[in-house]
C-alpha atoms as a PDB file:
ATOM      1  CA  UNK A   1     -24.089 -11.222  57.256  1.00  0.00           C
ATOM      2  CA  UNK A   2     -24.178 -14.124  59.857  1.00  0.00           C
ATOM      3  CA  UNK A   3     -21.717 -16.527  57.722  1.00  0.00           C
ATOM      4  CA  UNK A   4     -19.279 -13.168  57.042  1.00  0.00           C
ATOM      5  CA  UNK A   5     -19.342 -12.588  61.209  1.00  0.00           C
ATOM      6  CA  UNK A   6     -19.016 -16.129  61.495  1.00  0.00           C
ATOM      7  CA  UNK A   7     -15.847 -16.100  59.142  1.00  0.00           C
ATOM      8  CA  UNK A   8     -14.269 -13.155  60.850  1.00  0.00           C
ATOM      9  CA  UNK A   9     -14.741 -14.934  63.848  1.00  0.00           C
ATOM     10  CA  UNK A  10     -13.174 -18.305  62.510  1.00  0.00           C
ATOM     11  CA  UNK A  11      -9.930 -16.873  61.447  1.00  0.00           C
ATOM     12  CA  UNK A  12      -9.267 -14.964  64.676  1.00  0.00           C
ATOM     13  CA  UNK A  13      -9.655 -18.434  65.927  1.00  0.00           C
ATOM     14  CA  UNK A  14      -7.296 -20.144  63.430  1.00  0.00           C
ATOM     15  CA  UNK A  15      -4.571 -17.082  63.963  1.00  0.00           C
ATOM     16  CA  UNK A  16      -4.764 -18.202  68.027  1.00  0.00           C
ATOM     17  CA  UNK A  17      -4.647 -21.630  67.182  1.00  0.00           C
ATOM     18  CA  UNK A  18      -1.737 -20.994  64.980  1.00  0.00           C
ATOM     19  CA  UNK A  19       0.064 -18.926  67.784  1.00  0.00           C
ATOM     20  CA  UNK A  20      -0.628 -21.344  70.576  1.00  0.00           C
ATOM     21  CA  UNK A  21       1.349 -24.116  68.543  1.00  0.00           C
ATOM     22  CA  UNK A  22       4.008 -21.211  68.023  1.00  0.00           C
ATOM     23  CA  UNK A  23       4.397 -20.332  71.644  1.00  0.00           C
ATOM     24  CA  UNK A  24       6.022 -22.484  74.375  1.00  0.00           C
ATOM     25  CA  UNK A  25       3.299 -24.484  75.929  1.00  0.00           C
ATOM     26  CA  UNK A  26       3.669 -22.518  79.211  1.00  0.00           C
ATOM     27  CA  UNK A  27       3.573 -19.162  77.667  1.00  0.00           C
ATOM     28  CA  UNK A  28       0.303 -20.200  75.452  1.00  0.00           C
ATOM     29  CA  UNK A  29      -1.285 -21.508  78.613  1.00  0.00           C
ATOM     30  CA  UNK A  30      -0.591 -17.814  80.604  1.00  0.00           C
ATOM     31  CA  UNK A  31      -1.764 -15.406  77.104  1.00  0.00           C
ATOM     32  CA  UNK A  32      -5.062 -17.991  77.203  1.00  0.00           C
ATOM     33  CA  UNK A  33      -5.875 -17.718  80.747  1.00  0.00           C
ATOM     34  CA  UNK A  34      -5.566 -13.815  80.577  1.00  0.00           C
ATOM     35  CA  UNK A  35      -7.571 -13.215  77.763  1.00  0.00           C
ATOM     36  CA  UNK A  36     -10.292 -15.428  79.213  1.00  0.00           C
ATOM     37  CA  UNK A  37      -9.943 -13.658  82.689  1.00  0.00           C
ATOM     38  CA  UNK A  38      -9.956 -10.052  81.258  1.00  0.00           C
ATOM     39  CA  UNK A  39     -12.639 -10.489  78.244  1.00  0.00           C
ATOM     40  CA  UNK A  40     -14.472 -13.025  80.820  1.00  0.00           C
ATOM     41  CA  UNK A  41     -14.809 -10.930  83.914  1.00  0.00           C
ATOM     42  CA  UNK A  42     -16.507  -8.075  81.718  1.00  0.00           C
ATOM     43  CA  UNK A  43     -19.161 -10.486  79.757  1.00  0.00           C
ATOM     44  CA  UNK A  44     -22.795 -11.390  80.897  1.00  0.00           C
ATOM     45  CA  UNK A  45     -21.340 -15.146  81.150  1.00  0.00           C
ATOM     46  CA  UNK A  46     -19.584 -13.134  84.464  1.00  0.00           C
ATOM     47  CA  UNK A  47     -22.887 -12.081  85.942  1.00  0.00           C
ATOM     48  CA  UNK A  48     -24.405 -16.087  85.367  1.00  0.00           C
ATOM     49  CA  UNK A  49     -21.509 -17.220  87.342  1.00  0.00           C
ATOM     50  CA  UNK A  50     -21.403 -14.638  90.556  1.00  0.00           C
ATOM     51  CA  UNK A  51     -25.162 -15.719  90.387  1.00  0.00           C
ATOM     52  CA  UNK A  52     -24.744 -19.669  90.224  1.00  0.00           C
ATOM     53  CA  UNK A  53     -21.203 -18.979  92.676  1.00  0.00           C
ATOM     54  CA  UNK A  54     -23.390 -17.386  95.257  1.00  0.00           C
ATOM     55  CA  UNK A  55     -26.252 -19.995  95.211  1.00  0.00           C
ATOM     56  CA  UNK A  56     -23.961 -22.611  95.840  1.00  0.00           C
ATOM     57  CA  UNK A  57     -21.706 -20.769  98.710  1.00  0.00           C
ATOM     58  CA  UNK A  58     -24.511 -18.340 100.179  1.00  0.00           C
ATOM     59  CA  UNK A  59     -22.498 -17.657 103.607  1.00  0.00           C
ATOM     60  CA  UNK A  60     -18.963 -16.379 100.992  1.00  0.00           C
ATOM     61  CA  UNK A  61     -17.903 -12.904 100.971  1.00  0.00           C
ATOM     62  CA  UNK A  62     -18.370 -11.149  97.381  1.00  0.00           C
ATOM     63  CA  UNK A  63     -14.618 -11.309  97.438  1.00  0.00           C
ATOM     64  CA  UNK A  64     -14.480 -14.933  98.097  1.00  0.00           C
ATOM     65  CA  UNK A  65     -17.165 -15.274  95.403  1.00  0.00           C
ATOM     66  CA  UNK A  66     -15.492 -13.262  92.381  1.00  0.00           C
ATOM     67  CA  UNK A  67     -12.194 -14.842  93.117  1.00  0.00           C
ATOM     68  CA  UNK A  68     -13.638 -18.079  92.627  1.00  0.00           C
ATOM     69  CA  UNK A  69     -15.010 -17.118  89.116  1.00  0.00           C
ATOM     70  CA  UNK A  70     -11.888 -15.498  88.202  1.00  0.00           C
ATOM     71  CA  UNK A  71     -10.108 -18.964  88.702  1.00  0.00           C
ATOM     72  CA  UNK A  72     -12.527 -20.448  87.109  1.00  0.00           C
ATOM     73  CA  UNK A  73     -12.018 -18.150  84.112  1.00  0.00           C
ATOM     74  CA  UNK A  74      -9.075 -19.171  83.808  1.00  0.00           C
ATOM     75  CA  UNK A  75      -9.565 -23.110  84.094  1.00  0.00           C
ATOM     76  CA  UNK A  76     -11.942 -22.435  81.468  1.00  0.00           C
ATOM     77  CA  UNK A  77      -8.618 -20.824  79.579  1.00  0.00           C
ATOM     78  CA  UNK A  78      -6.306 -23.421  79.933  1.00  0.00           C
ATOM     79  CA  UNK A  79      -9.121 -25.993  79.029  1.00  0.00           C
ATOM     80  CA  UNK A  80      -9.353 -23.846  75.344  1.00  0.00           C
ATOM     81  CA  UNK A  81      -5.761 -23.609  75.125  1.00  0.00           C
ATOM     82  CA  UNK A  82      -5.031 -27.656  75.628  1.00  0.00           C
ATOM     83  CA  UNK A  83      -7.709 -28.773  73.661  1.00  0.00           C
ATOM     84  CA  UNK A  84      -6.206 -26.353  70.500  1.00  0.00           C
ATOM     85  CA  UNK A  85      -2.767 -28.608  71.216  1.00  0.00           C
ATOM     86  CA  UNK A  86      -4.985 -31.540  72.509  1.00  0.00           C
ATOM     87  CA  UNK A  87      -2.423 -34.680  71.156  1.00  0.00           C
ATOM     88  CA  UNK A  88       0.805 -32.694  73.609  1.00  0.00           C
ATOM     89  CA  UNK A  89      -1.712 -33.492  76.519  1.00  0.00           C
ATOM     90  CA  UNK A  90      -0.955 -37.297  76.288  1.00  0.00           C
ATOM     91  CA  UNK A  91       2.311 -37.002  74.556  1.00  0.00           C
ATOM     92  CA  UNK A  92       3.368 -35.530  77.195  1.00  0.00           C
ATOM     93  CA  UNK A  93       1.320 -37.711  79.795  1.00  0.00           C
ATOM     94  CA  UNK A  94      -0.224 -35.371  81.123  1.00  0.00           C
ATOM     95  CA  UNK A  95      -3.232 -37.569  82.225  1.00  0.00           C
ATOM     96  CA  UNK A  96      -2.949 -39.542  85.444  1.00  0.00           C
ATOM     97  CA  UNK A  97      -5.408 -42.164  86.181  1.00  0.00           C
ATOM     98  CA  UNK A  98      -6.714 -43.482  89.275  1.00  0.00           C
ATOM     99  CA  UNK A  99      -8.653 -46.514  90.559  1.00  0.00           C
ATOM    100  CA  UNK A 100      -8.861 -47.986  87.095  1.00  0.00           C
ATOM    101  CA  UNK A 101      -9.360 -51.373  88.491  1.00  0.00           C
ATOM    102  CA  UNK A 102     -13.583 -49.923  88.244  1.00  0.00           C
ATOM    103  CA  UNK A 103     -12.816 -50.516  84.632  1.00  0.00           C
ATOM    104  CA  UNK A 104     -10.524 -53.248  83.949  1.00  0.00           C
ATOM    105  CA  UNK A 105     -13.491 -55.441  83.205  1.00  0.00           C
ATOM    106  CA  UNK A 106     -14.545 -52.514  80.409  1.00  0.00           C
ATOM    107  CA  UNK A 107     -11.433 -52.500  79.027  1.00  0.00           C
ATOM    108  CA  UNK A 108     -10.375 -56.444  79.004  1.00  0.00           C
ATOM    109  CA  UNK A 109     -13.623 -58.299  78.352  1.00  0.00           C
ATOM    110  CA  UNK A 110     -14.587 -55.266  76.063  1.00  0.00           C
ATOM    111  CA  UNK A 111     -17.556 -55.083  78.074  1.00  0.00           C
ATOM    112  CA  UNK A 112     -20.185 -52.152  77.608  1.00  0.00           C
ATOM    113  CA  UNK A 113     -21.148 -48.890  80.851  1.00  0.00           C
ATOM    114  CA  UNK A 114     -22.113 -45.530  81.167  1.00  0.00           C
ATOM    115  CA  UNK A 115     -19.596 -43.008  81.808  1.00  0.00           C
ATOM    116  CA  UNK A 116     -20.804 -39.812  83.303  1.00  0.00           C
ATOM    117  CA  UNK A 117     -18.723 -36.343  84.457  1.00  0.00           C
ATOM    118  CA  UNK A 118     -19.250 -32.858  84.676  1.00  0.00           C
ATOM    119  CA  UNK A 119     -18.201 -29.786  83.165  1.00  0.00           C
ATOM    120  CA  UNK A 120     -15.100 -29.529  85.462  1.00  0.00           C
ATOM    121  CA  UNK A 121     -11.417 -29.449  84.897  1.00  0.00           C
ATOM    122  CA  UNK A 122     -10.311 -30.332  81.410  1.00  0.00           C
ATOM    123  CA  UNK A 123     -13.856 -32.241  80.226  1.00  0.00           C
ATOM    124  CA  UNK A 124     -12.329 -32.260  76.739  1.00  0.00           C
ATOM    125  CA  UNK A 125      -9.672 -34.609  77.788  1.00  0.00           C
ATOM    126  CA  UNK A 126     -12.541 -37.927  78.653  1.00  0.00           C
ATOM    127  CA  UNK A 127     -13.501 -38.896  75.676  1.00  0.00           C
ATOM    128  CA  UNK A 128      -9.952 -39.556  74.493  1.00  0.00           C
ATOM    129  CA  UNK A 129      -8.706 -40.646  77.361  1.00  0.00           C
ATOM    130  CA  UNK A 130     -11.344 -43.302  78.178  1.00  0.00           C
ATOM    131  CA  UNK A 131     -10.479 -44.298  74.199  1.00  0.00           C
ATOM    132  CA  UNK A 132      -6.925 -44.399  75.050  1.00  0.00           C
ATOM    133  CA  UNK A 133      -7.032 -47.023  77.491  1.00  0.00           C
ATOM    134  CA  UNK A 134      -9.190 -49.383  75.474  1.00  0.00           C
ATOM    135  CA  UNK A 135     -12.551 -48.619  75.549  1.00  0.00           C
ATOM    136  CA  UNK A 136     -14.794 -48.082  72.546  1.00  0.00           C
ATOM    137  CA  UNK A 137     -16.681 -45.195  73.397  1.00  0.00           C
ATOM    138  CA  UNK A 138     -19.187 -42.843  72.024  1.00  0.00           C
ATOM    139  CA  UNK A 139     -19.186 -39.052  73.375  1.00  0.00           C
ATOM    140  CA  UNK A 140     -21.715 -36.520  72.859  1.00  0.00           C
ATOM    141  CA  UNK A 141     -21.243 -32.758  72.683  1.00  0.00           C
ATOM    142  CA  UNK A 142     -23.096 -29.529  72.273  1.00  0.00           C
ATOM    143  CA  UNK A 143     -22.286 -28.107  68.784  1.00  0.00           C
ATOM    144  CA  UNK A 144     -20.984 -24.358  68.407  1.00  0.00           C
ATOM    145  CA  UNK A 145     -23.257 -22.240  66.198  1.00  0.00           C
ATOM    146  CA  UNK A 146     -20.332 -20.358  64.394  1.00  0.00           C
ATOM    147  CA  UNK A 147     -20.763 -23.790  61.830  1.00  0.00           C
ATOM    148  CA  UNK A 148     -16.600 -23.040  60.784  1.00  0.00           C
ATOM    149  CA  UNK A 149     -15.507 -23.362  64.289  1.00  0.00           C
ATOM    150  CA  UNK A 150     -17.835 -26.222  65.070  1.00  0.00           C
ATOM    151  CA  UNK A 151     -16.570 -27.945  61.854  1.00  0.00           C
ATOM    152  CA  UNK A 152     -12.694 -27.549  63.483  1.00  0.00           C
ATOM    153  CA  UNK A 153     -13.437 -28.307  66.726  1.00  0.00           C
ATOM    154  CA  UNK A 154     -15.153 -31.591  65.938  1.00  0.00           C
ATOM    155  CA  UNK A 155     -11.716 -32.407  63.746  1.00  0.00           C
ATOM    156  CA  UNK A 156      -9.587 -31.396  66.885  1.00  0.00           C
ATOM    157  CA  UNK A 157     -11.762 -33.985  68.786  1.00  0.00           C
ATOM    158  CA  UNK A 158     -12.036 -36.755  66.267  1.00  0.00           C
ATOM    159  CA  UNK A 159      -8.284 -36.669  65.158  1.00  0.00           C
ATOM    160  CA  UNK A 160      -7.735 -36.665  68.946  1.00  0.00           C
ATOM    161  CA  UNK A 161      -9.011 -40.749  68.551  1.00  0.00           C
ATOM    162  CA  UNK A 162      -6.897 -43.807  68.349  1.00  0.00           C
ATOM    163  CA  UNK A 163      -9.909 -46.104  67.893  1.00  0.00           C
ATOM    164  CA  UNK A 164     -11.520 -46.574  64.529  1.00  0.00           C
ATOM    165  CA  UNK A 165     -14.993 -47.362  66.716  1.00  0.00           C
ATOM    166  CA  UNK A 166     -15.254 -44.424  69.274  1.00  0.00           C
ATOM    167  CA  UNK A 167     -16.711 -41.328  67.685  1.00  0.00           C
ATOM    168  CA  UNK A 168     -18.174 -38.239  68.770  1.00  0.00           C
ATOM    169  CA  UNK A 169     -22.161 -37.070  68.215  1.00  0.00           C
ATOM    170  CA  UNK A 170     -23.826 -33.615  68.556  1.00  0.00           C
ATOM    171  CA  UNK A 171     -26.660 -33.526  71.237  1.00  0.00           C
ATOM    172  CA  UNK A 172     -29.874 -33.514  69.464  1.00  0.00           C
ATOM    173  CA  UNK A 173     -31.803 -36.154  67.368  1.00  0.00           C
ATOM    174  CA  UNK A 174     -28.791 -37.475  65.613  1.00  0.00           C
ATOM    175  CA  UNK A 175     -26.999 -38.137  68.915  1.00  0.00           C
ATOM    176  CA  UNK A 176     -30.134 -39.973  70.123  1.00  0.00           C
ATOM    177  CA  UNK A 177     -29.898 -42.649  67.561  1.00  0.00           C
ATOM    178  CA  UNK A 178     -26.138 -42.268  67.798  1.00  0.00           C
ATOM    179  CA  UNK A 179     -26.023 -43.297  71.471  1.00  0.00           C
ATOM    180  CA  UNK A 180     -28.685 -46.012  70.781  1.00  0.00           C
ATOM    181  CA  UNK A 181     -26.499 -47.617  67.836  1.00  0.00           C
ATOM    182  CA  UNK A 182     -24.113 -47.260  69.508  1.00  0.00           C
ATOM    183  CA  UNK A 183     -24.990 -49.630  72.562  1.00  0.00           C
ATOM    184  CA  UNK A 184     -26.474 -51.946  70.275  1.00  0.00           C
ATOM    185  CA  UNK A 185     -23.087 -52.803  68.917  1.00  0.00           C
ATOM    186  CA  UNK A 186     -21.605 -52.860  72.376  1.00  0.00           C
ATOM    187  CA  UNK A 187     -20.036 -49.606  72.564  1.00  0.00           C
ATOM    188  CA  UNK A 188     -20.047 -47.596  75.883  1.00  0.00           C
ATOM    189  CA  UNK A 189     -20.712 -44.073  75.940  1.00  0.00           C
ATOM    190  CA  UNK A 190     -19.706 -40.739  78.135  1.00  0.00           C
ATOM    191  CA  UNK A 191     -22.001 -38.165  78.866  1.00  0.00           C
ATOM    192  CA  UNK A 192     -21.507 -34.762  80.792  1.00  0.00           C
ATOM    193  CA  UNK A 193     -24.388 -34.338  82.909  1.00  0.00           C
ATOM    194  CA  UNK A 194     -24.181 -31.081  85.065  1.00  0.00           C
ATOM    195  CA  UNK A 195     -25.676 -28.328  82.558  1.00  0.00           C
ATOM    196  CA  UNK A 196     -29.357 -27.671  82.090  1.00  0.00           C
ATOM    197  CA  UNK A 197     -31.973 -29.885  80.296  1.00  0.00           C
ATOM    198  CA  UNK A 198     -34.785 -28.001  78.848  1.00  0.00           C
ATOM    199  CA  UNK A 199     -36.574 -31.158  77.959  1.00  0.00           C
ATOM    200  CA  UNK A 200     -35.289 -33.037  80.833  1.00  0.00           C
ATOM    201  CA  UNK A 201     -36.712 -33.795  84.302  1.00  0.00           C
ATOM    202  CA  UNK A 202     -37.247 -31.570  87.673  1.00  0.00           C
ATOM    203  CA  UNK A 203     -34.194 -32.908  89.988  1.00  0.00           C
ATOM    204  CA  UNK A 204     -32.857 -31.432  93.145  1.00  0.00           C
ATOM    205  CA  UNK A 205     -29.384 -30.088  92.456  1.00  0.00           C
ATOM    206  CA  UNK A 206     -28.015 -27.249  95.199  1.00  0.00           C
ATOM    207  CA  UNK A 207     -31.386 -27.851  97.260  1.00  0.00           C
ATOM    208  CA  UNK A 208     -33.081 -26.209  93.797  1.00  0.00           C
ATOM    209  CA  UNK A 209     -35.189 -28.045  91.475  1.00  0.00           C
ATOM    210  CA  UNK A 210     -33.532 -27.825  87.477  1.00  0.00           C
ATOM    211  CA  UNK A 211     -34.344 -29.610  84.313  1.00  0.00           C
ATOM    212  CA  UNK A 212     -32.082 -32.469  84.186  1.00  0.00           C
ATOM    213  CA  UNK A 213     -31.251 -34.882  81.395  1.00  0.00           C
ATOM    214  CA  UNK A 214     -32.040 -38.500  82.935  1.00  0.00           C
ATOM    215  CA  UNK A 215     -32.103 -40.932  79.636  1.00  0.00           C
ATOM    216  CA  UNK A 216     -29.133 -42.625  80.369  1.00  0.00           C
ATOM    217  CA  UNK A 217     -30.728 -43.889  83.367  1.00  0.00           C
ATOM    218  CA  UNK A 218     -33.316 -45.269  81.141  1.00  0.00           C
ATOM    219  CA  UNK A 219     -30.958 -46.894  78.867  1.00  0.00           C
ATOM    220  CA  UNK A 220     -28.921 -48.211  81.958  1.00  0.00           C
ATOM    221  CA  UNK A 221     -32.033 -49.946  83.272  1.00  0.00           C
ATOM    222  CA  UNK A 222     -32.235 -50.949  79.773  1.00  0.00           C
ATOM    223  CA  UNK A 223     -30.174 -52.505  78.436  1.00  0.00           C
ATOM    224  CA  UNK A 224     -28.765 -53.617  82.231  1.00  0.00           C
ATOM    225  CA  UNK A 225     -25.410 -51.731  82.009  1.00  0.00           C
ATOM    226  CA  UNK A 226     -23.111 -50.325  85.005  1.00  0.00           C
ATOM    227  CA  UNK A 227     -22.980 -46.594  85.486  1.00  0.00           C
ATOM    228  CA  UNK A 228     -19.405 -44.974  86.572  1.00  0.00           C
ATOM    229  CA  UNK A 229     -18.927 -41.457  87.544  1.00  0.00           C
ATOM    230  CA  UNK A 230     -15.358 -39.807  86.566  1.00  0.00           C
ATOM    231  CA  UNK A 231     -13.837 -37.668  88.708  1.00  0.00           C
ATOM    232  CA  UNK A 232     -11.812 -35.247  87.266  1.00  0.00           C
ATOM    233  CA  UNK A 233      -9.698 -32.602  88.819  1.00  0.00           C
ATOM    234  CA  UNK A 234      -6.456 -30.929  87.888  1.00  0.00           C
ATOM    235  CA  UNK A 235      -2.999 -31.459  90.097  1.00  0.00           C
ATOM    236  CA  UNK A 236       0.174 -30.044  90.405  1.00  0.00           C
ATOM    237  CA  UNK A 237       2.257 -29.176  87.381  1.00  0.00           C
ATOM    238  CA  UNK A 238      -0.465 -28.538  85.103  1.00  0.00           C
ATOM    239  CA  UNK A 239      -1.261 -32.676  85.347  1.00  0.00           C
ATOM    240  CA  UNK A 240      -4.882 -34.202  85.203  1.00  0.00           C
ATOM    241  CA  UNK A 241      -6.269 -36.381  87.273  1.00  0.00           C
ATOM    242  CA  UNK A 242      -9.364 -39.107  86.202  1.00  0.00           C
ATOM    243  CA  UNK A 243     -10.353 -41.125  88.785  1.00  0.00           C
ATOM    244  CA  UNK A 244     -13.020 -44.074  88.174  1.00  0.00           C
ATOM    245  CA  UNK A 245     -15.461 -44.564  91.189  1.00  0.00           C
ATOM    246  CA  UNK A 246     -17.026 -48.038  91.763  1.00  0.00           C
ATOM    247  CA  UNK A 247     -19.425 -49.049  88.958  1.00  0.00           C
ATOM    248  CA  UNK A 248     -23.346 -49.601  90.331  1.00  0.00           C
ATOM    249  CA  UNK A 249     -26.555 -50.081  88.440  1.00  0.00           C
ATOM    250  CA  UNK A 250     -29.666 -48.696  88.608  1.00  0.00           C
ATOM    251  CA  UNK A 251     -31.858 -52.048  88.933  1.00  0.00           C
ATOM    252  CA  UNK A 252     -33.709 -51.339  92.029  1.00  0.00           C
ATOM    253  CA  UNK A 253     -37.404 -51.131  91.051  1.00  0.00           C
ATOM    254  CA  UNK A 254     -37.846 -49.168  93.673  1.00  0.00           C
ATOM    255  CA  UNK A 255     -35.523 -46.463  92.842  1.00  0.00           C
ATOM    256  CA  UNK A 256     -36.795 -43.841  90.187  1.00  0.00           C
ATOM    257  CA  UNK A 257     -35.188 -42.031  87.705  1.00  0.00           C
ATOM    258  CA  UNK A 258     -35.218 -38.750  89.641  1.00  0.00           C
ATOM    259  CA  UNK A 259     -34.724 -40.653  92.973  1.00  0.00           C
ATOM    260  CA  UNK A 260     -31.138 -41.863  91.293  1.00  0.00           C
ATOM    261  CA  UNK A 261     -30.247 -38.559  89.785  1.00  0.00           C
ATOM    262  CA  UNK A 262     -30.714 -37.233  93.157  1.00  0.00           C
ATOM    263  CA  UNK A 263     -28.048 -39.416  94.429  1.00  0.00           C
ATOM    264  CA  UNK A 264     -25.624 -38.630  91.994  1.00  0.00           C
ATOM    265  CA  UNK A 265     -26.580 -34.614  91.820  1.00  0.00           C
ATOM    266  CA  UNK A 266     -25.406 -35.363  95.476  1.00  0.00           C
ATOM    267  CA  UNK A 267     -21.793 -37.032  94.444  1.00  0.00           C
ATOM    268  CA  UNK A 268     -21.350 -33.855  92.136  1.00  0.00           C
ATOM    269  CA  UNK A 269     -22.188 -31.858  94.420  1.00  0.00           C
ATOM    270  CA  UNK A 270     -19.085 -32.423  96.901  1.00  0.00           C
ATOM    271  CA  UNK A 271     -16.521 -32.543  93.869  1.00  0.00           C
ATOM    272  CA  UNK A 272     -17.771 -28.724  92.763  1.00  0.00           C
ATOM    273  CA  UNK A 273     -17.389 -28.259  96.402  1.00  0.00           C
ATOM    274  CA  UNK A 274     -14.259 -29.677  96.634  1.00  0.00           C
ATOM    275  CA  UNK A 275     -12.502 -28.133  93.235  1.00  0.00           C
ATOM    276  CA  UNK A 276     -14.807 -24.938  92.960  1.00  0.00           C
ATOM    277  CA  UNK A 277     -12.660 -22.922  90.916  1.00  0.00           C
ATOM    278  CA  UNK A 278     -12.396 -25.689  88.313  1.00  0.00           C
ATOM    279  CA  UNK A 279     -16.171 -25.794  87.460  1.00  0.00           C
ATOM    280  CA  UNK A 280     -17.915 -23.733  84.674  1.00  0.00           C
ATOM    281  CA  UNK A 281     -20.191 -21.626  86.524  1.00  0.00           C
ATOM    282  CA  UNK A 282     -20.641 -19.439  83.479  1.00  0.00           C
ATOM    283  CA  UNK A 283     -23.749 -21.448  82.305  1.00  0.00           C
ATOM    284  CA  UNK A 284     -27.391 -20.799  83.172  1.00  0.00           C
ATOM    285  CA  UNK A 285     -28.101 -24.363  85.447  1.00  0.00           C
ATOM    286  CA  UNK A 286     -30.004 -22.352  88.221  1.00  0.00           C
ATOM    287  CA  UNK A 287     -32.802 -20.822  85.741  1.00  0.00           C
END
């Protein structure tokens, strides 16, 4: 019965996808961000946000709050709708990057670092856009349980790739030795690193103490490779912007896994600050 709800599911999926190449990009973009907004506001995923929202900004008004989650709804709409016509997103050139001299060395040298972002604006979009400018990179996602809309989404992605090296891994055990094979034959790697960790470490995020993945500080330390944070934002006219901060290491012996995280939890912080209505509040990082 799972596999025949799963199937339902995948072909209301494909009959979207189908529609969304149909429509004029602006018109797919506007039917995607109300369905997410109108199914959205009325889901449990709604409650998990006003919650997160109002843990974050405890001195809002509920109006303040809900309008924030509404946006956010439909970021999280347009984000569905670009990655279903992911190649128009650079065809177009959508993407607008900033400060890339942080990763000229990456890109000329082919030498190796640790991306890291968060679940904010388009996060599809990093993966192949760090490939796009010459990097060899390995990205890891979290795999959908419906296994025939994983299975499409993962071609979306890879097909997305102009490399023959980067690649995409689900999180789990296979990404683990993924990521590791990955940096053994100098590939870099992109990780998003806001959402919850169950097997990861207590770190201070919002003044509140949540599981937090912190291998790739271990590997960093490592293996001795530079860590640099994306920014990523949208602009005006439905452009994206990726901005590369400075590249720094985490070779200070006296600096701690949870002592760095704490500095970069910190970074994060002001961006969600900054963009709020662009982050996905819908998922459980405060329990």
């Amino acid at each position: 019965m799972k596999k025949i709800f799963y199937f339902i599911e995948y072909i209301g999926l494909i009959f979207i996808y189908y529609l969304y190449k149909i429509l004029p990009h602006s018109l797919s973009v506007k039917c995607s961000s109300f369905l997410f907004i109108t199914f959205g506001m009325f889901s449990k995923a709604n409650k998990t946000a006003i919650k997160n929202c109002k843990h974050v900004f405890p001195n809002l008004k509920e109006n303040e709050i809900r309008n924030i989650i509404k946006k956010s709804w439909e970021n999280l709409g347009i984000t569905i709708c670009e990655l279903l016509r992911f190649n128009e997103i650079f065809d177009k050139k959508k993407i607008k990057y900033k400060q890339l001299e942080n990763v000229q060395d990456c890109i000329k040298n082919n030498k190796q670092a640790i991306f890291i972002s968060i679940h904010q604006s388009n996060w599809e979009i990093l993966v192949p856009s760090l490939d796009r400018i010459g990097l060899n990179i390995g990205g890891i996602y979290r795999h959908i349980n419906n296994i025939f809309i994983d299975k499409l989404i993962l071609n979306i992605r890879e097909n997305s790739l102009v490399s023959k090296n980067s690649f995409y891994t689900p999180k789990g055990k296979k990404s683990a030795k993924d990521i590791v094979n990955a940096i053994n034959n100098s590939l870099s790697i992109v990780l998003l690193i806001d959402q919850k960790d169950s097997s990861g470490e207590d770190v201070l995020f919002f003044n509140k103490k949540v599981k937090t993945q912190t291998g790739f500080l271990k590997i960093a330390r490592k293996y001795k490779l530079p860590i640099i944070l994306i920014k990523n934002r949208r602009i005006n006219n439905g452009n994206i912007e990726i901005t590369f901060l400075e590249p720094f290491y985490h070779n200070d012996l006296k600096v701690n896994d949870i002592q760095m995280m704490e500095k970069i939890h910190k970074k994060i912080e002001e961006w969600i600050k900054s963009e709020p209505s662009q982050w996905f509040w819908q998922h459980k990082r405060f329990s």
